[in-house]
Protein backbone atom coordinates (compact mmCIF):
# COMPACT_ATOMS: atom_id res chain seq x y z
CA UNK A 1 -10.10 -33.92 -24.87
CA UNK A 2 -7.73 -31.43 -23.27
CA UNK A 3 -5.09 -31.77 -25.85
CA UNK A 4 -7.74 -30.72 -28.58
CA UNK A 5 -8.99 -27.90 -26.63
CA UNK A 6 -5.50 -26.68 -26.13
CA UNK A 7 -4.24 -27.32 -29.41
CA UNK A 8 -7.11 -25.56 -30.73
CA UNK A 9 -6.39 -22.45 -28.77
CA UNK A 10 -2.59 -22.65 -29.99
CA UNK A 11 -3.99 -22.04 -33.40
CA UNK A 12 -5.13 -19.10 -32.75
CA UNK A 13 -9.42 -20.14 -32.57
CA UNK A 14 -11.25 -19.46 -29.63
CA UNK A 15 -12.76 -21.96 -27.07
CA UNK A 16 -16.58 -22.70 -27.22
CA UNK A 17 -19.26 -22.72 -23.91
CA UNK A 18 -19.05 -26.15 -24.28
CA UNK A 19 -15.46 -26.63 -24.36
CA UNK A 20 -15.09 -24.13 -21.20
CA UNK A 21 -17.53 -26.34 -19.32
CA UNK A 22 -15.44 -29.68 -20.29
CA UNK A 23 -12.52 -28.00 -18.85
CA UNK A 24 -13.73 -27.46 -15.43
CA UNK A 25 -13.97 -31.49 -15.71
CA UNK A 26 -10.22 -32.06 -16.70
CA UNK A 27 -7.41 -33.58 -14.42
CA UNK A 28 -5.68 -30.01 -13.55
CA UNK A 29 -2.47 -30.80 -14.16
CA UNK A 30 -2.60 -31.07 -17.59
CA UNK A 31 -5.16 -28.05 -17.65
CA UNK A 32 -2.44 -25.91 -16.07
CA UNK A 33 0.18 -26.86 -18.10
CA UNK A 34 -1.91 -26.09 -21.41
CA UNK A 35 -3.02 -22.57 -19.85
CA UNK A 36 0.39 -22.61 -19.27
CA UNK A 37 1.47 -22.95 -22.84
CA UNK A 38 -1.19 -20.46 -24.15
CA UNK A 39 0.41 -18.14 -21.88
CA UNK A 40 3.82 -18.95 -23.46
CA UNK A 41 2.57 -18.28 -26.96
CA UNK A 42 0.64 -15.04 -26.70
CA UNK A 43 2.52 -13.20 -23.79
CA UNK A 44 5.88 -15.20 -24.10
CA UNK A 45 7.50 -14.68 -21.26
CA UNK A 46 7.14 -11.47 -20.24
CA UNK A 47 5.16 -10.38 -16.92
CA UNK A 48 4.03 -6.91 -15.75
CA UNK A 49 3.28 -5.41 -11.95
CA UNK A 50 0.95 -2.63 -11.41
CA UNK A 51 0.13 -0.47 -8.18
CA UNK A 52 -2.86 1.16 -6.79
CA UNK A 53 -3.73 3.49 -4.70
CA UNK A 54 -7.04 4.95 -2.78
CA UNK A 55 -7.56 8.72 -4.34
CA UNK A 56 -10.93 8.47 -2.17
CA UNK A 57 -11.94 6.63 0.70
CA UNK A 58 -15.31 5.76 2.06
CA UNK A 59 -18.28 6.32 2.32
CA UNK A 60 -19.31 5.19 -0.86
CA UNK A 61 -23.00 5.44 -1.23
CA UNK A 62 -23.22 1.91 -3.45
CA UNK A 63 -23.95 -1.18 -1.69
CA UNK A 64 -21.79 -4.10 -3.10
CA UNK A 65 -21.06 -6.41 -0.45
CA UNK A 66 -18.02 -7.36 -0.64
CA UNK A 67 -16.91 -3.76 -0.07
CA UNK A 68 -15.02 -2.50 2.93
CA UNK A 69 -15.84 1.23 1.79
CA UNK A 70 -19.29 1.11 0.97
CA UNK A 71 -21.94 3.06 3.72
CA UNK A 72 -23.98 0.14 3.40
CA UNK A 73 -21.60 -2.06 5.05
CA UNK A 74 -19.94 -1.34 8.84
CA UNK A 75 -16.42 -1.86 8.00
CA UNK A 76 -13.62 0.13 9.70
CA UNK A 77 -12.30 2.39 7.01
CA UNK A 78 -10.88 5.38 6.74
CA UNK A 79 -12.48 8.16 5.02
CA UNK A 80 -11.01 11.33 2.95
CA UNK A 81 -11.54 13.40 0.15
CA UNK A 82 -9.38 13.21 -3.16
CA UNK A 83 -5.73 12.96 -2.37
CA UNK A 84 -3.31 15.72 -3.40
CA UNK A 85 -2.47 16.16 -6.64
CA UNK A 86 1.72 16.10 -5.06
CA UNK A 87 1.14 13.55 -2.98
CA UNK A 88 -0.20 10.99 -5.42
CA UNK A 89 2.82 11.82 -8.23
CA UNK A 90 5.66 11.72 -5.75
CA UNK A 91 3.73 7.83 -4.69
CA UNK A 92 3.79 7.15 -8.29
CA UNK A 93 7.45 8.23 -8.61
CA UNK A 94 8.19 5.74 -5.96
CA UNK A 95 6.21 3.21 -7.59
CA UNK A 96 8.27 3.15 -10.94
CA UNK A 97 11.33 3.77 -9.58
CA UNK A 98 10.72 0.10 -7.63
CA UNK A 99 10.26 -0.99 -11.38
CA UNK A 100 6.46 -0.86 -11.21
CA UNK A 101 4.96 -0.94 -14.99
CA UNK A 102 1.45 0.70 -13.70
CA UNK A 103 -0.03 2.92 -11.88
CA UNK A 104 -3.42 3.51 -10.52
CA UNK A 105 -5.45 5.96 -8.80
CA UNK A 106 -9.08 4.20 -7.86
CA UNK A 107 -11.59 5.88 -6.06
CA UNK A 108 -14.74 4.97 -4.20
CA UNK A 109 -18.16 6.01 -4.62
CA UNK A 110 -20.35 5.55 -7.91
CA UNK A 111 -18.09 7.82 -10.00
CA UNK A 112 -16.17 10.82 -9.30
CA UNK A 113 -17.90 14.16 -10.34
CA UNK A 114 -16.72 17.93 -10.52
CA UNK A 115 -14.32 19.70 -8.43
CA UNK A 116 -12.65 15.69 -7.30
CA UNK A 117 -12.93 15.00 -11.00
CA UNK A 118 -10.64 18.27 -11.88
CA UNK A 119 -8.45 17.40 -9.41
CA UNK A 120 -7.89 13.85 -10.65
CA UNK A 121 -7.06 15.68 -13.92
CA UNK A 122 -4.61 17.97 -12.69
CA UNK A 123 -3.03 15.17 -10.99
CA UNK A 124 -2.60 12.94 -14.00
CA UNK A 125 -1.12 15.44 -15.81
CA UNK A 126 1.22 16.25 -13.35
CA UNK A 127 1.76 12.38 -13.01
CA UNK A 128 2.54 12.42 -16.94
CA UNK A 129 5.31 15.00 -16.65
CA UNK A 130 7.16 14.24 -13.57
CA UNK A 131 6.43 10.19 -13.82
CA UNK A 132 7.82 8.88 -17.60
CA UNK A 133 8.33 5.46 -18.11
CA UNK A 134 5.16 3.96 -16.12
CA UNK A 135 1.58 3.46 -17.52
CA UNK A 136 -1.20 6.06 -16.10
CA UNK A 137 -4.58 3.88 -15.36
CA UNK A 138 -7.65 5.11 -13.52
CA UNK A 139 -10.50 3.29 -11.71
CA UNK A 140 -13.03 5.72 -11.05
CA UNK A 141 -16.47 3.98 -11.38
CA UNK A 142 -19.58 4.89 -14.24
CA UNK A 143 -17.74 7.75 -16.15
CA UNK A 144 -19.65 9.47 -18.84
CA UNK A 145 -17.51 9.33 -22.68
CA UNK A 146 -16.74 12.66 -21.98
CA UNK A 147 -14.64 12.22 -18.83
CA UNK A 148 -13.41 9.20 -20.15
CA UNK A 149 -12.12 11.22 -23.40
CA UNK A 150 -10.61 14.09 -21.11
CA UNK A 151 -9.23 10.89 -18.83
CA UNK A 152 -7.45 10.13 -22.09
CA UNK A 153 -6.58 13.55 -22.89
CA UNK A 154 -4.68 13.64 -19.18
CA UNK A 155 -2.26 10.92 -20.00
CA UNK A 156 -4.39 8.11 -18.96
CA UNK A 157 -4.48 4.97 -20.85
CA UNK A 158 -6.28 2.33 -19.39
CA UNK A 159 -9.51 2.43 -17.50
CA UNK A 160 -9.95 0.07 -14.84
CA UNK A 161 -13.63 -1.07 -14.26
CA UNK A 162 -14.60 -4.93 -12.86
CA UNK A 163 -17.88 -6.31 -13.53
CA UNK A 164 -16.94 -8.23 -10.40
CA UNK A 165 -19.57 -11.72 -11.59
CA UNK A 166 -21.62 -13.06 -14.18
CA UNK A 167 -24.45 -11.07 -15.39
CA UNK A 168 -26.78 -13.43 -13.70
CA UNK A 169 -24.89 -13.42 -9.91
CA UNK A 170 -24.91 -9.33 -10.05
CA UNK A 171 -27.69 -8.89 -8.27
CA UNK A 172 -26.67 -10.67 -5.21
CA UNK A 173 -23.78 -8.59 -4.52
CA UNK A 174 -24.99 -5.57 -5.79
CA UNK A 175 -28.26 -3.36 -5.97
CA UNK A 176 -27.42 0.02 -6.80
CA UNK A 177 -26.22 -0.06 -10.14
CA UNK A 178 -26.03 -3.08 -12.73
CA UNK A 179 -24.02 -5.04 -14.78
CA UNK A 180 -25.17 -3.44 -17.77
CA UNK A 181 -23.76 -0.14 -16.32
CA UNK A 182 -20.44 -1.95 -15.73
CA UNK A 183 -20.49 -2.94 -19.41
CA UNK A 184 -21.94 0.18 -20.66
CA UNK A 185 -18.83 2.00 -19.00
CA UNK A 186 -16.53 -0.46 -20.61
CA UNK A 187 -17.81 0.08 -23.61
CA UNK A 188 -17.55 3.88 -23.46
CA UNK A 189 -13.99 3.61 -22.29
CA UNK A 190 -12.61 1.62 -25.39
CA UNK A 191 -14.57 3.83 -27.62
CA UNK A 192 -12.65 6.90 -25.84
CA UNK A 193 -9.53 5.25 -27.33
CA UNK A 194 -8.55 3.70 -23.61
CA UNK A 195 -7.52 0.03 -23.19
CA UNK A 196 -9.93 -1.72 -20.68
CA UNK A 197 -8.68 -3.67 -17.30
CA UNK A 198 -11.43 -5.81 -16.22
CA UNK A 199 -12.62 -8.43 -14.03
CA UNK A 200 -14.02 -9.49 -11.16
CA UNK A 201 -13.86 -11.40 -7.37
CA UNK A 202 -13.97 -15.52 -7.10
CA UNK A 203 -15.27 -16.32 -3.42
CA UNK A 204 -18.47 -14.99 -3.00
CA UNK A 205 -20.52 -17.98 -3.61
CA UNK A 206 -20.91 -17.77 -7.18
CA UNK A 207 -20.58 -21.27 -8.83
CA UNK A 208 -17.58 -21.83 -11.46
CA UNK A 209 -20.59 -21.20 -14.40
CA UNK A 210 -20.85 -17.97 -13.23
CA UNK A 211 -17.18 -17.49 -13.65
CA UNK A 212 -17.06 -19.03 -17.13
CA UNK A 213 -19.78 -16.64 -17.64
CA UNK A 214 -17.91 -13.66 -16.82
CA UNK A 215 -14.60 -15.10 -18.85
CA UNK A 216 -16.74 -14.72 -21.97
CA UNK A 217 -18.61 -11.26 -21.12
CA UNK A 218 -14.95 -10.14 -20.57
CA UNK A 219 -13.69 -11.57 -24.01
CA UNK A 220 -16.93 -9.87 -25.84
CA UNK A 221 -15.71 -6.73 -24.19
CA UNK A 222 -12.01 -7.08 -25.37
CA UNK A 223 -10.57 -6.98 -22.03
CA UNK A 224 -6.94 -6.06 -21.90
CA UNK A 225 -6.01 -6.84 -18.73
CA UNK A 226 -8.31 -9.57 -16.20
CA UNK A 227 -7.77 -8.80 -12.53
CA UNK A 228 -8.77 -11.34 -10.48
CA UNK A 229 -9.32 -11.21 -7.48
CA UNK A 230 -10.22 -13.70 -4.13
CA UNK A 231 -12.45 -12.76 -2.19
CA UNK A 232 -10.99 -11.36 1.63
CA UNK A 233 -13.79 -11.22 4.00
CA UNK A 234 -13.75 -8.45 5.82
CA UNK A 235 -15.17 -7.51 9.21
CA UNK A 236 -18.52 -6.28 9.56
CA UNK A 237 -19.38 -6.57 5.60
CA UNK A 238 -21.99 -9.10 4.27
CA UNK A 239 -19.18 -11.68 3.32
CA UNK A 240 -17.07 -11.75 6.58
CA UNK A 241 -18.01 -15.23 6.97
CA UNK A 242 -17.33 -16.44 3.46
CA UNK A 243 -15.77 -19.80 2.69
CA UNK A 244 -12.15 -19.75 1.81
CA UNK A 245 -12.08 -21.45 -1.44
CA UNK A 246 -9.61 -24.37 -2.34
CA UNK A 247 -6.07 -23.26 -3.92
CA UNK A 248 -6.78 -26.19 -6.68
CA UNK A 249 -10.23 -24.37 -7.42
CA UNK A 250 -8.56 -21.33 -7.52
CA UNK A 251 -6.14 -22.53 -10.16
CA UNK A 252 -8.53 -24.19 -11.71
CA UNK A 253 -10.65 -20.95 -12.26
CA UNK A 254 -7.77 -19.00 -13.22
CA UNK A 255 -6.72 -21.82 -16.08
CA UNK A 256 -9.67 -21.44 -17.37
CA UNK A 257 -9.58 -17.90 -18.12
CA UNK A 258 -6.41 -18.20 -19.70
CA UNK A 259 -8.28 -20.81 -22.31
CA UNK A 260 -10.96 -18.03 -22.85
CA UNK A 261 -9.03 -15.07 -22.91
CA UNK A 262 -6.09 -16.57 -24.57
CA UNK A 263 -4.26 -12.57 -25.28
CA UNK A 264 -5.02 -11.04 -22.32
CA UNK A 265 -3.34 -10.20 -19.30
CA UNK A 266 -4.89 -12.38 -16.91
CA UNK A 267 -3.82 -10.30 -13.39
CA UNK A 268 -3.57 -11.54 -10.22
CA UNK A 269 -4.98 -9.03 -7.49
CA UNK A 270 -6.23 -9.23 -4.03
CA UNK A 271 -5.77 -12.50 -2.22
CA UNK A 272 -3.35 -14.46 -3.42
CA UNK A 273 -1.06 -13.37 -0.71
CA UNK A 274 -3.17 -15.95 1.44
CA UNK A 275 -1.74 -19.14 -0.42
CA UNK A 276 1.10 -21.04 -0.88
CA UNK A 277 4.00 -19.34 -1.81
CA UNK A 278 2.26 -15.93 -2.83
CA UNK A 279 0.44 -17.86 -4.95
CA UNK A 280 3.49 -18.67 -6.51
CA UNK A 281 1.32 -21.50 -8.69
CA UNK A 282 -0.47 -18.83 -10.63
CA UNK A 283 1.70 -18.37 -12.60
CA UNK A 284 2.01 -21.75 -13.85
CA UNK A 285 -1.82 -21.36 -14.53
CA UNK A 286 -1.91 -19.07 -17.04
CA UNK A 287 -1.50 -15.51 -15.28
CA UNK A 288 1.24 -13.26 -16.41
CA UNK A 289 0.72 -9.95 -14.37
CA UNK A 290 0.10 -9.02 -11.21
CA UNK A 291 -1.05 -6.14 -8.89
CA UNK A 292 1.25 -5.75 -5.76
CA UNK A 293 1.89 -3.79 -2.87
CA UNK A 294 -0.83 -2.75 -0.90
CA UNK A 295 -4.44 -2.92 -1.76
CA UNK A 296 -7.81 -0.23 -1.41
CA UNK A 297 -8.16 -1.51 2.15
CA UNK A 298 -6.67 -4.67 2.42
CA UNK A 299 -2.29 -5.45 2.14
CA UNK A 300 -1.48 -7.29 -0.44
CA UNK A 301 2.18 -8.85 -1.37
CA UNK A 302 5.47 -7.05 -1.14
CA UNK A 303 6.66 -5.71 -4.86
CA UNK A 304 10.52 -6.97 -4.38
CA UNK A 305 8.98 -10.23 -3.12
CA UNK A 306 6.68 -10.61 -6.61
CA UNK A 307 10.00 -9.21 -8.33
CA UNK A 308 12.11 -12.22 -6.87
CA UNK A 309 9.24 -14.57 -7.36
CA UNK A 310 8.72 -14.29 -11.25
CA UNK A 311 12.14 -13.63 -11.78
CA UNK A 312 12.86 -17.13 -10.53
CA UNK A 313 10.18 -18.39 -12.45
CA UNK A 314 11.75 -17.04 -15.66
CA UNK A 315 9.38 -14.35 -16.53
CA UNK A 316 10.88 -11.08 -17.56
CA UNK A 317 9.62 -8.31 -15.80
């Protein structure tokens, strides 16, 4: 069964519901190596690193749950306005001289609005004459098309905006906005002529239909880039006492993504830094890219350590 799934996807035709669901049923061995091999043929062998980092801090007036930096939730976070415009560009400088592809500025709160929002301009643009040779993204919640045009306009290229679940989980770890205001903003962002990173957290009790339900949204959407995260509770949010899932449910999920989004960067992000090896494994599950360095409020893995890693591994970075 997994040889004709895999087969099929090495043709170039995409995987059914049902076929998804069969795969969650396969001995994962042989579903790695297949992601594996999908990998192979539509990235090759090539892997790319991006960076964030937190233009805005706190007290962010949403209430997703997982969230360190939402009001809602008692986490100890720090809390500023929009960084400056010299201090994020000489951060990104850093970045790609380290040999960072991308770079990120994500701020909390619903979406970022006037004065912040000409200030995350400015520094983009300054980002886009002092910073050649890395990619400009920006994560800065429900944009209208017209800041996502003038986002474009800037030097940005990619917007960054999760849908975090499945359509049908949303509501349990969110109440303030939607789903369909995740995928409206998507929407908006590739019809602004941006490419679209997108994805979501495993490890907050959704069930692994609710992840094969968010594969597909994302594949609808024409994702570009999956970032996947697992969950970290954190103190004094709704999760803190989450269960850690299995590593060989984590591959699993992330295998399966790789069947359903066979030309996409699938990304690993937050979390991984908690298993074996860095999560080494990944990477023999179908994920080619990664976010490291340090997270929005959490650390994550150190760049020259990811460097070494997938070097090793034969990926070209």
């Amino acid at each position: 069964m997994i040889d004709n799934i895999t087969e099929k996807v090495l043709n170039g035709e995409d995987i059914t519901r049902s076929e998804a669901d069969a795969l969650v049923a396969a001995d994962l061995g042989s579903l790695m190596k297949g992601a594996d091999d999908i990998r192979k043929k539509y990235k090759g062998n090539r892997a790319e690193l991006c960076s964030v980092i937190n233009g805005r801090s706190g007290g962010c007036g949403e209430d997703c749950r997982f969230c360190a930096q939402s009001a809602h939730n008692n986490a100890d976070v720090r809390m500023y306005t929009f960084l400056d415009e010299n201090y994020i560009t000489a951060d990104c400088k850093e970045h790609r001289d380290m040999g960072i592809h991308r770079y990120s500025v994500v701020t909390s709160g619903r979406s970022l609005r006037g004065e912040e929002f000409e200030k995350a301009l400015g520094a983009y643009r300054l980002m886009k004459s002092k910073c050649s040779g890395i990619g400009l993204c920006a994560s800065f919640g429900l944009l209208t098309f017209e800041q996502l045009k003038r986002l474009k306009g800037s030097g940005v290229t990619r917007y960054h905006c999760n849908l975090e679940t499945s359509e049908s989980f949303f509501k349990y770890i969110c109440t303030t906005h939607s789903f369909k205001d995740k995928v409206n903003t998507v929407r908006l962002a590739k019809k602004a002529g941006l490419e679209v990173c997108s994805g979501g957290i495993i490890g907050m009790g959704e069930t692994m239909n609710d992840r094969i339900d968010m594969a597909f949204a994302l594949r609808e959407l024409g994702a570009d880039s999956i970032p996947i995260n697992i969950l970290k509770p954190i103190k004094n949010t709704v999760f803190e006492n989450a269960r850690s899932l299995s590593e060989d449910e984590i591959l699993r999920t992330v295998a399966v993504f790789r069947y359903i989004n066979k030309t996409a960067d699938i990304r690993m992000a937050a979390g991984r830094e908690e298993l074996k090896q860095s999560g080494r494994a990944l990477f023999s599950a179908g994920a080619d890219s990664a976010i490291t360095g340090n997270f929005l409020t959490t650390y994550g893995t150190a760049a020259q350590r990811d460097k070494k890693m997938l070097k090793e591994m034969g990926f070209e970075l």
